[in-house]
PDB file of N, CA and C in Angstrom:
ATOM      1  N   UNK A   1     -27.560 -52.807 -74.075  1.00  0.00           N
ATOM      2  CA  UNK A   1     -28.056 -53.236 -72.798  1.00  0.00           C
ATOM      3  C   UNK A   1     -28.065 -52.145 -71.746  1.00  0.00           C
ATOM      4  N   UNK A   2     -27.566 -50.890 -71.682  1.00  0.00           N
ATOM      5  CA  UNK A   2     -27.468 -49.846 -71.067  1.00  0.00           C
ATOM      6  C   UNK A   2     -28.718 -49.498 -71.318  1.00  0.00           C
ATOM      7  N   UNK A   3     -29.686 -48.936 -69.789  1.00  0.00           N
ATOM      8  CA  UNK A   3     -30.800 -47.970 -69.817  1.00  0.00           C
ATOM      9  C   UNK A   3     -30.775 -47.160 -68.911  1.00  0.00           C
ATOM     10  N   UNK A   4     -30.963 -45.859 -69.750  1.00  0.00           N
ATOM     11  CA  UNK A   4     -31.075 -44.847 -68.618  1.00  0.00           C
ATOM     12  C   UNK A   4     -32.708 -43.978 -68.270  1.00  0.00           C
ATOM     13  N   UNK A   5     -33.142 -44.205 -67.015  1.00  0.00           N
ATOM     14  CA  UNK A   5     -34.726 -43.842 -67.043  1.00  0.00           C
ATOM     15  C   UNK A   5     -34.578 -42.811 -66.595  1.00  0.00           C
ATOM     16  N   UNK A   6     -35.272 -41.432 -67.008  1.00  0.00           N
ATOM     17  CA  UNK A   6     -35.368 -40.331 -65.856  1.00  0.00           C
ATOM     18  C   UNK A   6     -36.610 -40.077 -65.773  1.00  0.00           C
ATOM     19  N   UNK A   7     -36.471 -39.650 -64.619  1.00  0.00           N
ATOM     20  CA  UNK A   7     -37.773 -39.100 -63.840  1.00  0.00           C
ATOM     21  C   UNK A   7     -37.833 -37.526 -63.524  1.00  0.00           C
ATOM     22  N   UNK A   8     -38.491 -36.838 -63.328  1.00  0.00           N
ATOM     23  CA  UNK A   8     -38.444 -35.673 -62.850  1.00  0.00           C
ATOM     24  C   UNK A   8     -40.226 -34.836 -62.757  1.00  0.00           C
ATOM     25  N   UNK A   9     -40.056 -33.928 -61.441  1.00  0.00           N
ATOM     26  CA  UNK A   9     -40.975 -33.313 -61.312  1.00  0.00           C
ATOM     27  C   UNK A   9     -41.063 -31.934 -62.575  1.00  0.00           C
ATOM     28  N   UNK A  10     -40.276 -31.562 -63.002  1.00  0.00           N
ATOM     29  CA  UNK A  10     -40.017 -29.705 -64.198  1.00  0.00           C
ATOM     30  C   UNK A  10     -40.931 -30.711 -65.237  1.00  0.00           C
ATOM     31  N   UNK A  11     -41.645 -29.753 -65.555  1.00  0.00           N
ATOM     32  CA  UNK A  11     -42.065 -29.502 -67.039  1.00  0.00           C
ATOM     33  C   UNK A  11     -41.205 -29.747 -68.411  1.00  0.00           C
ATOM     34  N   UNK A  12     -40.711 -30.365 -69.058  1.00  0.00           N
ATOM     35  CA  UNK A  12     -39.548 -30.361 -69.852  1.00  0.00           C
ATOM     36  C   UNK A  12     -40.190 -30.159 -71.841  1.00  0.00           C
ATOM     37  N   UNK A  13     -39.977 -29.834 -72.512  1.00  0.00           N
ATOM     38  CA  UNK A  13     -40.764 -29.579 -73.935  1.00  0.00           C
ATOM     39  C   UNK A  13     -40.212 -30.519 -74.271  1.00  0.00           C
ATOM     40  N   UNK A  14     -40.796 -31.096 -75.853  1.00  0.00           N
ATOM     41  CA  UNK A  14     -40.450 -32.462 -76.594  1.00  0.00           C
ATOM     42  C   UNK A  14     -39.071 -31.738 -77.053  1.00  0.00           C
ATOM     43  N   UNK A  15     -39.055 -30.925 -77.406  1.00  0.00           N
ATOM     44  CA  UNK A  15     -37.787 -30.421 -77.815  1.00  0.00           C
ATOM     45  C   UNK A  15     -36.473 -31.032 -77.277  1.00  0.00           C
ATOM     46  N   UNK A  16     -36.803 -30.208 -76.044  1.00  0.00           N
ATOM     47  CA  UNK A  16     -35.723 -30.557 -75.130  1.00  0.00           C
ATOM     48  C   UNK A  16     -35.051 -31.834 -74.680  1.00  0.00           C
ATOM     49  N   UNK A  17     -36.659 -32.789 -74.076  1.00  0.00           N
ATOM     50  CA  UNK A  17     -36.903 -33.920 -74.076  1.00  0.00           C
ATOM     51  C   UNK A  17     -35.402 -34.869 -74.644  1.00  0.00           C
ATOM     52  N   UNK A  18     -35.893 -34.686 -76.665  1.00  0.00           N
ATOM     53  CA  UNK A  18     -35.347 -35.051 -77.627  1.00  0.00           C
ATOM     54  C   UNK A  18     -33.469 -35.223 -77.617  1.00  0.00           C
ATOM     55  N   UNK A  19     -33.788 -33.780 -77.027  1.00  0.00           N
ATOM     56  CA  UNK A  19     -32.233 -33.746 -77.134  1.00  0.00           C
ATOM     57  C   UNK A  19     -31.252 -33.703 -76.262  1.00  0.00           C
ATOM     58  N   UNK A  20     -32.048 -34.049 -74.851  1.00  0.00           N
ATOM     59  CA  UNK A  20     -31.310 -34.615 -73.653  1.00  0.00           C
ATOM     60  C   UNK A  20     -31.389 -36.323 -74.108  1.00  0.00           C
ATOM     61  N   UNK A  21     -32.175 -36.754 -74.745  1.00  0.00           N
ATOM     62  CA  UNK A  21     -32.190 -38.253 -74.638  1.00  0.00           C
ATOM     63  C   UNK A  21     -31.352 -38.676 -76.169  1.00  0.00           C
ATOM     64  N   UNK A  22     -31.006 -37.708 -77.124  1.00  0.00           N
ATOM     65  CA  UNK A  22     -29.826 -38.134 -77.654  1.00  0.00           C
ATOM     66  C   UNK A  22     -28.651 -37.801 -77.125  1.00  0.00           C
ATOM     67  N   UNK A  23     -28.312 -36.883 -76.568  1.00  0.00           N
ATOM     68  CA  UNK A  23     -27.031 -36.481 -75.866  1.00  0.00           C
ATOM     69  C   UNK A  23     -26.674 -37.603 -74.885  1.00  0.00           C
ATOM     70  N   UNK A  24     -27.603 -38.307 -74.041  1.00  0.00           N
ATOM     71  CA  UNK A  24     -27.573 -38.765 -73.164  1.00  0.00           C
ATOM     72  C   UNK A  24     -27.408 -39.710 -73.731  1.00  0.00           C
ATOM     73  N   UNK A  25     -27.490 -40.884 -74.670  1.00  0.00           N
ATOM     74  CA  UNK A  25     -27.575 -41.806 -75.112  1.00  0.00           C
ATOM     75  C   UNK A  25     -25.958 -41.963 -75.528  1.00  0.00           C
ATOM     76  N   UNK A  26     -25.551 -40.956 -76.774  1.00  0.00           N
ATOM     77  CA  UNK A  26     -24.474 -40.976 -76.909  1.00  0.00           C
ATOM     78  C   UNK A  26     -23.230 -40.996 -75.303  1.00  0.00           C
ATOM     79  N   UNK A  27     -23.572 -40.325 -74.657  1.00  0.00           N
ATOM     80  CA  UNK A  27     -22.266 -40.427 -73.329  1.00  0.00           C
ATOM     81  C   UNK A  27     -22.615 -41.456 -72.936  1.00  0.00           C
ATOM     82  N   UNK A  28     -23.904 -42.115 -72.089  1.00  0.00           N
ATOM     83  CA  UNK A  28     -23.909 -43.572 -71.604  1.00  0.00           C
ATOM     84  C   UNK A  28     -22.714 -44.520 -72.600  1.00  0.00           C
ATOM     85  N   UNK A  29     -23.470 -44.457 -73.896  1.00  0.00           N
ATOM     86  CA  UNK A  29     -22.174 -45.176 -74.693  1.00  0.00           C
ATOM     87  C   UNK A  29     -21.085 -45.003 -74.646  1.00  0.00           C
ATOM     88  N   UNK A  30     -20.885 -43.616 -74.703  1.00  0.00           N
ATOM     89  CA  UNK A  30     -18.882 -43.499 -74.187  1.00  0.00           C
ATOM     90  C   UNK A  30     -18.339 -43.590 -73.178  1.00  0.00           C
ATOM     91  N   UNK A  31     -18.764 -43.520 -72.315  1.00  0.00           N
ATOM     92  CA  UNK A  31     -18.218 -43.757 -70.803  1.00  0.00           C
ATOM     93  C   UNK A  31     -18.484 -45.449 -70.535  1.00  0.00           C
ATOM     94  N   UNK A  32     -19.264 -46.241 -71.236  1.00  0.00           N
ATOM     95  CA  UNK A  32     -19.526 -47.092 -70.769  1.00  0.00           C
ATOM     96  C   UNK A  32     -18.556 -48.228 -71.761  1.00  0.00           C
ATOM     97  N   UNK A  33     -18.450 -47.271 -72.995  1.00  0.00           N
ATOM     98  CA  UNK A  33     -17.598 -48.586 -73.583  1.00  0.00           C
ATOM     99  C   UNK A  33     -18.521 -49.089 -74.611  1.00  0.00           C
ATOM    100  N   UNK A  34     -19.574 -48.772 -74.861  1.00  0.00           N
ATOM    101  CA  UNK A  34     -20.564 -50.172 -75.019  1.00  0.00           C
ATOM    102  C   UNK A  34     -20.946 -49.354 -76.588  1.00  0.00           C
ATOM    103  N   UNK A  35     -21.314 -50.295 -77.642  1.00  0.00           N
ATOM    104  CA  UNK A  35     -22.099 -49.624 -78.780  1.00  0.00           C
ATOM    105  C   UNK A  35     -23.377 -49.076 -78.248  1.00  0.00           C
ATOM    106  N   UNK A  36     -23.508 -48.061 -79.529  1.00  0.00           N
ATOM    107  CA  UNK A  36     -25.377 -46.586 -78.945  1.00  0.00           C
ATOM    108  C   UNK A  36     -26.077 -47.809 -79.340  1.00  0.00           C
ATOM    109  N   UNK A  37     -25.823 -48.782 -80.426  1.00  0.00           N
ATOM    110  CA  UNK A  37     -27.448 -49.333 -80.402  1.00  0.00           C
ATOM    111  C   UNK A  37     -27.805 -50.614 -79.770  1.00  0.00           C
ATOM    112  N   UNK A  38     -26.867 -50.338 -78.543  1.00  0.00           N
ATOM    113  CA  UNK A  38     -27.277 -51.187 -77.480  1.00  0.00           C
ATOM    114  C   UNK A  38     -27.975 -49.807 -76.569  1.00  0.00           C
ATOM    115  N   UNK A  39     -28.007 -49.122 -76.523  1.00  0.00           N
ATOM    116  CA  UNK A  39     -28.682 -47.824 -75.280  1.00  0.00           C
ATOM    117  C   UNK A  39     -29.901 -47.630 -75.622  1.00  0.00           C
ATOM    118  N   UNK A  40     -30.311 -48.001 -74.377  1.00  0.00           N
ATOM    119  CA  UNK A  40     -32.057 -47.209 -74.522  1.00  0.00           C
ATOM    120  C   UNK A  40     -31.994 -46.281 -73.454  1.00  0.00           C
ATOM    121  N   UNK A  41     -32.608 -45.453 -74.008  1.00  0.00           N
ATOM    122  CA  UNK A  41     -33.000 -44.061 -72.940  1.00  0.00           C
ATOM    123  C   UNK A  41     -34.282 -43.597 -72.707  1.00  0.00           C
ATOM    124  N   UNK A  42     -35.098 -43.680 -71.485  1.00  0.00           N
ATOM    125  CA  UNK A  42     -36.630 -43.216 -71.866  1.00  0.00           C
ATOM    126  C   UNK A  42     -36.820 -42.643 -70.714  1.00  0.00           C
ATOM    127  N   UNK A  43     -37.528 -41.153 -70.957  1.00  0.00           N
ATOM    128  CA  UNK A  43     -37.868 -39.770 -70.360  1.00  0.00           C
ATOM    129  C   UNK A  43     -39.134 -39.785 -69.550  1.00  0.00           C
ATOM    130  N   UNK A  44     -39.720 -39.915 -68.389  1.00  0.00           N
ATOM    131  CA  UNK A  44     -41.235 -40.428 -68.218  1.00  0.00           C
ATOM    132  C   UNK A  44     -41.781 -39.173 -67.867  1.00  0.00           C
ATOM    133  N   UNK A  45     -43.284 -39.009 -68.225  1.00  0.00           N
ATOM    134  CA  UNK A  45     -43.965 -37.499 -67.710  1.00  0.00           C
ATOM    135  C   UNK A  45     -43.022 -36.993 -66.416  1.00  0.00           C
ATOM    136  N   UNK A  46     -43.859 -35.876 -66.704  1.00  0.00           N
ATOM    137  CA  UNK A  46     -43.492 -35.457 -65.257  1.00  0.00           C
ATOM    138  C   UNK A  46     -44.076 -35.818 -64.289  1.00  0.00           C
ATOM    139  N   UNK A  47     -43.943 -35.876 -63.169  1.00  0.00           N
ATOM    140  CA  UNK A  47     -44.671 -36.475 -61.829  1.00  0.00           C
ATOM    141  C   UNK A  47     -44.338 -35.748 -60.656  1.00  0.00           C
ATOM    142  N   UNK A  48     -45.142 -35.606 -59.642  1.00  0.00           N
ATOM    143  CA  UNK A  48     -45.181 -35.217 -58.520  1.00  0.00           C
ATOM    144  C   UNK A  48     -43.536 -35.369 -57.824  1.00  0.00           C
ATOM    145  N   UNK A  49     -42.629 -34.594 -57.163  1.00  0.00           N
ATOM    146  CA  UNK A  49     -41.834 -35.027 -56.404  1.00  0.00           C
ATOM    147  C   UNK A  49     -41.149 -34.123 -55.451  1.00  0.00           C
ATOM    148  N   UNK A  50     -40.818 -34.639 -54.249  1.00  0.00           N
ATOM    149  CA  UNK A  50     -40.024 -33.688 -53.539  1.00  0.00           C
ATOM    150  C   UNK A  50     -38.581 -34.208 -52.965  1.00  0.00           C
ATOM    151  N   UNK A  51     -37.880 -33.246 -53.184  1.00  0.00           N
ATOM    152  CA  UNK A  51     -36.229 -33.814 -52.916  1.00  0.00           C
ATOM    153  C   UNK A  51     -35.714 -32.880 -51.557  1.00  0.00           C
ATOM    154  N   UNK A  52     -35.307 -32.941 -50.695  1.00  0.00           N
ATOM    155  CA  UNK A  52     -34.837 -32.269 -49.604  1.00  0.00           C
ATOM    156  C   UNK A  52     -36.199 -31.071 -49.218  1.00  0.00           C
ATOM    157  N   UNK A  53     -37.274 -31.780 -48.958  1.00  0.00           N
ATOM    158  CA  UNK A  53     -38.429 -31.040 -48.425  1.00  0.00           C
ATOM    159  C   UNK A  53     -38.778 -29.872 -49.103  1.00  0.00           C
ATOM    160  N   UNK A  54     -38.215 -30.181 -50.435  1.00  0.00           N
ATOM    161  CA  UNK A  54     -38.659 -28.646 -51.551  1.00  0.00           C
ATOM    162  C   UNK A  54     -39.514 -29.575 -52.821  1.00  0.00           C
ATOM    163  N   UNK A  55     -40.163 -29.174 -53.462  1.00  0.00           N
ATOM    164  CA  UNK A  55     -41.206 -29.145 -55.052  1.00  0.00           C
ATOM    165  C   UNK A  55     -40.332 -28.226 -55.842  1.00  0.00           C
ATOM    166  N   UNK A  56     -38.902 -27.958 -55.624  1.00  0.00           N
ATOM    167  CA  UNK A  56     -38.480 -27.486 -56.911  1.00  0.00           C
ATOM    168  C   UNK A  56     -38.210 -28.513 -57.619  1.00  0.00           C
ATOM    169  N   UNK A  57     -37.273 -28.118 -58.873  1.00  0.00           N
ATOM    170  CA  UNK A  57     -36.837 -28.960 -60.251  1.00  0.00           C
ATOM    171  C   UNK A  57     -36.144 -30.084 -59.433  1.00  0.00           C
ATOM    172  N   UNK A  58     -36.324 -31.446 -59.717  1.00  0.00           N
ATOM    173  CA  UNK A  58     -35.650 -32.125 -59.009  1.00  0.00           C
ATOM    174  C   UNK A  58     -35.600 -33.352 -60.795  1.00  0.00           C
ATOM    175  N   UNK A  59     -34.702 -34.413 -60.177  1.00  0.00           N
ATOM    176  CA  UNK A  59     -34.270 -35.328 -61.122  1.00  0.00           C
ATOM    177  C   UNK A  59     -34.018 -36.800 -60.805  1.00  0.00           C
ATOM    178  N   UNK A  60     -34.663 -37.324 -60.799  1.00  0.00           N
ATOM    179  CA  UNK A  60     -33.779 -39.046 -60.842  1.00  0.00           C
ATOM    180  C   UNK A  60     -33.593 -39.672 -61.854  1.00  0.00           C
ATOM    181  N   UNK A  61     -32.365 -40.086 -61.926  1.00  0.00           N
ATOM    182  CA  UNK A  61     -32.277 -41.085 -62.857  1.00  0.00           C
ATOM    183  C   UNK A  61     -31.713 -42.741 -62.325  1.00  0.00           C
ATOM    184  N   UNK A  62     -31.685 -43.493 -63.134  1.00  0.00           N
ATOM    185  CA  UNK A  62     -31.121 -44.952 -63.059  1.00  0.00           C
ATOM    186  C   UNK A  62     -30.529 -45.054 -64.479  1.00  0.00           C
ATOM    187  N   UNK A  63     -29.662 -45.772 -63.908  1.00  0.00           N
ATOM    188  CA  UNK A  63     -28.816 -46.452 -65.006  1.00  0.00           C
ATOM    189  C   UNK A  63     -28.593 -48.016 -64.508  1.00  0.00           C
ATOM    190  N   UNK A  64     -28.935 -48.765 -65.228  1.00  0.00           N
ATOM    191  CA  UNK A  64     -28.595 -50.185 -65.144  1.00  0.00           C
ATOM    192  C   UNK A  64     -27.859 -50.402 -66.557  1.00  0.00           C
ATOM    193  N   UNK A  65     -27.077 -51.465 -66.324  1.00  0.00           N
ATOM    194  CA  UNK A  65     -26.305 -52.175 -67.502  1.00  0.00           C
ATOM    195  C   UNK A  65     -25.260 -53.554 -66.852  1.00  0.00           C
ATOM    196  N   UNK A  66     -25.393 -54.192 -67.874  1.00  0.00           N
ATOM    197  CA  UNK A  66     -24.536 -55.540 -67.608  1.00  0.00           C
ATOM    198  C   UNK A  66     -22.914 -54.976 -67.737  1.00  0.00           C
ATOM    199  N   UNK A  67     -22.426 -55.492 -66.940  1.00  0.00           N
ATOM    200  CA  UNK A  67     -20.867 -55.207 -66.855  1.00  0.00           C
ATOM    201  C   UNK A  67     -20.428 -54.008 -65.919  1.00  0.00           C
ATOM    202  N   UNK A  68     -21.394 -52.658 -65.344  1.00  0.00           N
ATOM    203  CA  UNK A  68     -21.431 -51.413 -64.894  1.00  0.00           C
ATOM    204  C   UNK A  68     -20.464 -52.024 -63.631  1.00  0.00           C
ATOM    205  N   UNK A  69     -19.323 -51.443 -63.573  1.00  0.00           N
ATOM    206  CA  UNK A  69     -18.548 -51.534 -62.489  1.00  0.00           C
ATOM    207  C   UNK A  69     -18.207 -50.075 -61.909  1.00  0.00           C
ATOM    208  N   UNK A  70     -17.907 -49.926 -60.735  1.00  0.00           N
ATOM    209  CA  UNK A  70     -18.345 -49.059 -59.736  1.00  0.00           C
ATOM    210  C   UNK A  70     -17.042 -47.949 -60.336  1.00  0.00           C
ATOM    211  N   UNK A  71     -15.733 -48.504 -60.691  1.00  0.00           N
ATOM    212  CA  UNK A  71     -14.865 -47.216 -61.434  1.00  0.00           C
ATOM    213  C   UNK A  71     -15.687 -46.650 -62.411  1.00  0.00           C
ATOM    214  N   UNK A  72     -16.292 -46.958 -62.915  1.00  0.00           N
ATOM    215  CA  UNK A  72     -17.463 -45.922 -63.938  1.00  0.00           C
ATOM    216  C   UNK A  72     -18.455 -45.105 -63.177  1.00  0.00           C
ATOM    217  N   UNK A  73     -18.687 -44.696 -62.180  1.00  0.00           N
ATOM    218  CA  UNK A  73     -20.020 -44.609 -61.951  1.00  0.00           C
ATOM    219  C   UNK A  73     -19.201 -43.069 -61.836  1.00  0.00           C
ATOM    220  N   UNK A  74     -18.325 -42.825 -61.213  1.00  0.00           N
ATOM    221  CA  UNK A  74     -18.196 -41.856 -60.861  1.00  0.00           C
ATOM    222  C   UNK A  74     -18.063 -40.569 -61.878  1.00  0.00           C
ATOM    223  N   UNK A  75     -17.392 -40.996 -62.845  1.00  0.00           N
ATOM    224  CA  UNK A  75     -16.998 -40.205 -63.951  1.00  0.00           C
ATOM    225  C   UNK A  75     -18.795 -40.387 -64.761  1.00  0.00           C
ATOM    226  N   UNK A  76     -19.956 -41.188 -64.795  1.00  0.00           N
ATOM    227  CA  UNK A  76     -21.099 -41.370 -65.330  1.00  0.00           C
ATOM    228  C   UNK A  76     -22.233 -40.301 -64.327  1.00  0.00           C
ATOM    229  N   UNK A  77     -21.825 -40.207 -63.072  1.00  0.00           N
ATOM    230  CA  UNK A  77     -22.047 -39.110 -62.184  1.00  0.00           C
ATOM    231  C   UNK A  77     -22.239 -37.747 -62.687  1.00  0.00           C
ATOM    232  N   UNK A  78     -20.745 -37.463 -62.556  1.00  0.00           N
ATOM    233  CA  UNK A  78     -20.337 -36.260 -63.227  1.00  0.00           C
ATOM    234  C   UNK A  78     -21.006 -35.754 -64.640  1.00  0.00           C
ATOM    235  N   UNK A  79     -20.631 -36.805 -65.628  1.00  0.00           N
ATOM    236  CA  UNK A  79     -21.426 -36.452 -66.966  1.00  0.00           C
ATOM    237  C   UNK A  79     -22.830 -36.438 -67.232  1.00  0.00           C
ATOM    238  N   UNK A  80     -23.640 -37.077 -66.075  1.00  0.00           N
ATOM    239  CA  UNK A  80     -25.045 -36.913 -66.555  1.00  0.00           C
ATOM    240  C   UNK A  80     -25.720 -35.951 -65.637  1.00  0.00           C
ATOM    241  N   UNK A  81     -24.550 -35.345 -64.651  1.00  0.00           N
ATOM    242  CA  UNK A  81     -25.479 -34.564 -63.895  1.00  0.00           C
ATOM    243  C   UNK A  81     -25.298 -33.437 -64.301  1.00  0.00           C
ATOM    244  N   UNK A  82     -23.883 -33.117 -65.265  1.00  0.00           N
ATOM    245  CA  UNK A  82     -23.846 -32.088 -65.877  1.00  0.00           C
ATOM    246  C   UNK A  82     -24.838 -31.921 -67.111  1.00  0.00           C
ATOM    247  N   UNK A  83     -25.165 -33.042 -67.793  1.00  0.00           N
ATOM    248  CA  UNK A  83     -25.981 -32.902 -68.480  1.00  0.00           C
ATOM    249  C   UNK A  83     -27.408 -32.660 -67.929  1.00  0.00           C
ATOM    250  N   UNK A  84     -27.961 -32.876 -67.175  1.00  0.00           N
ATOM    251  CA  UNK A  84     -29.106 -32.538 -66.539  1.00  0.00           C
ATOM    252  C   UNK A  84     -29.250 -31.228 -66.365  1.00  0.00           C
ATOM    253  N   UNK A  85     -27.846 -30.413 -66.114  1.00  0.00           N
ATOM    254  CA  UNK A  85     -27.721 -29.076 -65.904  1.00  0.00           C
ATOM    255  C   UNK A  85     -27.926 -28.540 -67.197  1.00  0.00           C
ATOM    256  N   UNK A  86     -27.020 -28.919 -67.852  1.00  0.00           N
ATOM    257  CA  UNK A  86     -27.263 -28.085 -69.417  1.00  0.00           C
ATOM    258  C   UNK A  86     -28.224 -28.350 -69.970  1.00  0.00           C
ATOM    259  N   UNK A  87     -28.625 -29.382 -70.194  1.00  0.00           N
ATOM    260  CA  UNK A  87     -30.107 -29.850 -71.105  1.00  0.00           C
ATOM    261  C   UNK A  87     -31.526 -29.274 -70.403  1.00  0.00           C
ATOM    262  N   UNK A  88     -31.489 -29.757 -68.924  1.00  0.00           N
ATOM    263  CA  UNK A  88     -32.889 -29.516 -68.318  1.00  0.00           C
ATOM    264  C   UNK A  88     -32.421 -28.337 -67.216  1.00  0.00           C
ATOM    265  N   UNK A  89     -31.842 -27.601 -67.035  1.00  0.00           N
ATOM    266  CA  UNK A  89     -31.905 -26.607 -65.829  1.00  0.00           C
ATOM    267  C   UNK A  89     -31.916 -27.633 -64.228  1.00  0.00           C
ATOM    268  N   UNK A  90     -31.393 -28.049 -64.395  1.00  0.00           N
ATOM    269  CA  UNK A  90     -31.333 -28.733 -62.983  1.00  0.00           C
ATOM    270  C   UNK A  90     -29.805 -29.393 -62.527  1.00  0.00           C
ATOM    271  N   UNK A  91     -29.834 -28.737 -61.240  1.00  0.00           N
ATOM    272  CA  UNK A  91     -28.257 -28.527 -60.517  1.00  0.00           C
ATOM    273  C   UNK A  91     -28.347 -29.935 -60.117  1.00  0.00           C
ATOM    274  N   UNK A  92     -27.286 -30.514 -60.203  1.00  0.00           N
ATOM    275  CA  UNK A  92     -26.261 -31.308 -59.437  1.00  0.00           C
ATOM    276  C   UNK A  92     -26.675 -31.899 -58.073  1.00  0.00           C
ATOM    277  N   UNK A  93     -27.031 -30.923 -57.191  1.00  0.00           N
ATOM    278  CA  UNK A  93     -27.618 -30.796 -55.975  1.00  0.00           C
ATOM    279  C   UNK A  93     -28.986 -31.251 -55.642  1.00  0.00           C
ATOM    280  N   UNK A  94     -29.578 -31.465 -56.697  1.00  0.00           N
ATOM    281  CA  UNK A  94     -31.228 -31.785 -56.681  1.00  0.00           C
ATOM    282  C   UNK A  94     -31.451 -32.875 -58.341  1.00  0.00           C
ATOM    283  N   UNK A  95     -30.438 -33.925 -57.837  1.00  0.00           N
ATOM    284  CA  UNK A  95     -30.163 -34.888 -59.023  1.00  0.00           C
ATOM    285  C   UNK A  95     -29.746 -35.879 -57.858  1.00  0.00           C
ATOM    286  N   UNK A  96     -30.365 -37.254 -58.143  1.00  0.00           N
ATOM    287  CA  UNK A  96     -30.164 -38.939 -58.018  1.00  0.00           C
ATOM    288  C   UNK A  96     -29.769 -39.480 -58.999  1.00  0.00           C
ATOM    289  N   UNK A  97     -28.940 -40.164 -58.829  1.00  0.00           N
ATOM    290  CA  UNK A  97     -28.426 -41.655 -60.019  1.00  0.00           C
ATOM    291  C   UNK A  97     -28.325 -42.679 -58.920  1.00  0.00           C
ATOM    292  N   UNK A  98     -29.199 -43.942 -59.164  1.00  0.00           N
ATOM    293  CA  UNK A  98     -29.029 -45.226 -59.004  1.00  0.00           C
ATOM    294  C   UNK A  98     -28.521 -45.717 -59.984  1.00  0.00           C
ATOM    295  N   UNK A  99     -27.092 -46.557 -59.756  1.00  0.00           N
ATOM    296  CA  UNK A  99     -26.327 -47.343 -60.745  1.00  0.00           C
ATOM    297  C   UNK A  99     -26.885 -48.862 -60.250  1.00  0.00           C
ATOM    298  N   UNK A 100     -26.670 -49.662 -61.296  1.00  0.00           N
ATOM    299  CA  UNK A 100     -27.279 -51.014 -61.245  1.00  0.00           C
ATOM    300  C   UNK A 100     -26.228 -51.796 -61.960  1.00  0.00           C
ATOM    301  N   UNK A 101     -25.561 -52.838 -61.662  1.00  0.00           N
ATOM    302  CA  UNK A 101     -25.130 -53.674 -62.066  1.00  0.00           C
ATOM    303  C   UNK A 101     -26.088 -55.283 -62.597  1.00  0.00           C
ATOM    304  N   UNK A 102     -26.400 -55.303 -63.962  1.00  0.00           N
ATOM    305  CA  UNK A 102     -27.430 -55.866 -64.306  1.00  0.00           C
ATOM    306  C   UNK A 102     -26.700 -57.565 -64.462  1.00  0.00           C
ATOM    307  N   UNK A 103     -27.170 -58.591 -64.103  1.00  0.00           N
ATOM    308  CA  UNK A 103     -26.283 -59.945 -64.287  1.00  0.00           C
ATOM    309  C   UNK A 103     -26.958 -60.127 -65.813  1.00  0.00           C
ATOM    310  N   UNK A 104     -25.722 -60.705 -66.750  1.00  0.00           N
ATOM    311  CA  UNK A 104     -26.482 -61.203 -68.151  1.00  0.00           C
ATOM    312  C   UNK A 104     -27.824 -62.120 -68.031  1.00  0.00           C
ATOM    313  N   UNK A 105     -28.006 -63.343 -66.935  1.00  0.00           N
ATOM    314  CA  UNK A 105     -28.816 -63.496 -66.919  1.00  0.00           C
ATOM    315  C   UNK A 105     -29.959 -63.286 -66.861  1.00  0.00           C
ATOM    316  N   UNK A 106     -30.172 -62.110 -66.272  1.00  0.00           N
ATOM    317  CA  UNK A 106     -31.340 -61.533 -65.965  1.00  0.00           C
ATOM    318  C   UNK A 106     -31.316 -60.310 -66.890  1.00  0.00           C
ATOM    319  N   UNK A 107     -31.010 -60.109 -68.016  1.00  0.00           N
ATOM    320  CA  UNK A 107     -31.097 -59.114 -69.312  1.00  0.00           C
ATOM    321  C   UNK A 107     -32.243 -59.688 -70.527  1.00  0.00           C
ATOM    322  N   UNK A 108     -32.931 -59.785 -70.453  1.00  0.00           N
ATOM    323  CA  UNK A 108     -33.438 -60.457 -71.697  1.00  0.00           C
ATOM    324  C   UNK A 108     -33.428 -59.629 -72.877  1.00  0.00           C
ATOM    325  N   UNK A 109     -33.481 -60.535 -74.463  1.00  0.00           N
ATOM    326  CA  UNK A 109     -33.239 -59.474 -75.495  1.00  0.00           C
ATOM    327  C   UNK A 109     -33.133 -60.897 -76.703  1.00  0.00           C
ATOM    328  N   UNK A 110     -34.065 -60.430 -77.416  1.00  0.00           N
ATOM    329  CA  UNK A 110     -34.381 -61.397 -79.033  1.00  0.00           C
ATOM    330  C   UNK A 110     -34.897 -62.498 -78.365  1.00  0.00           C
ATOM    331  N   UNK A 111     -35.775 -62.632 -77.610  1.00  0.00           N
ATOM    332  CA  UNK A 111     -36.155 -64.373 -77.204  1.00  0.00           C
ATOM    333  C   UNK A 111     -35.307 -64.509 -76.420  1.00  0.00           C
ATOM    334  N   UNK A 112     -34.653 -64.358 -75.207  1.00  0.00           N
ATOM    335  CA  UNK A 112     -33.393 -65.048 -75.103  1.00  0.00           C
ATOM    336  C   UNK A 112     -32.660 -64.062 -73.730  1.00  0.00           C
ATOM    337  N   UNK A 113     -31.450 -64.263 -73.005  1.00  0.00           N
ATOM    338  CA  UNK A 113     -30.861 -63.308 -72.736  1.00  0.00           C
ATOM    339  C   UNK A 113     -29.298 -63.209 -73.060  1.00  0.00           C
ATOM    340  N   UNK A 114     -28.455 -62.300 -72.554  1.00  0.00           N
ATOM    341  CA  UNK A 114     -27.218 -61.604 -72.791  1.00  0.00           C
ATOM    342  C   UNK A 114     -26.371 -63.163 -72.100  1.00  0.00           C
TER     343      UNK A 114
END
């Protein structure tokens, strides 16, 4: 039930892509507690964006998940913005995370929800 969407203006190769969105998949799961094949992770083109009145490398992400309580976010902070650094070249400083606390009800999944 964990998803993490990113967005970003950089150019990124499938390569890379690939292997920020397994890396990333695996830590959502560990920090969160939760089994990987509950995690979806999906990378969207690149798109137009500006973060503090600059067109450099910039990043957003979201994370929603059922159960996400706010003692996680911080340590989920830290690990994905470092990963943003190592995987895609992009600082800390020019990175968003919206955390979402998702209600089971409103999760849907097999016909049905959580």
């Amino acid at each position: 039930m964990p998803y993490l969407s990113v967005r970003t203006n950089h150019e990124i190769n499938e390569d890379k892509q690939k292997a920020f969105l397994i890396r990333a998949s695996s830590l959502v799961a560990e920090i969160l507690g939760k089994p990987e094949s509950y995690v979806m992770v999906a990378f969207a083109p690149p798109q137009p964006m500006m973060f503090a009145g600059s067109d450099e490398s910039c990043v957003f992400l979201e994370l929603k998940s059922i159960g996400l309580s706010e003692d996680k976010t911080a340590a989920l902070s830290d690990a994905l913005c470092g990963l943003t650094k190592s995987e895609l070249g992009i600082s800390g400083d020019r990175t968003y995370i919206e955390f979402f606390d998702a209600p089971r009800k409103k999760w849907g999944w097999k016909h049905g929800t959580f």
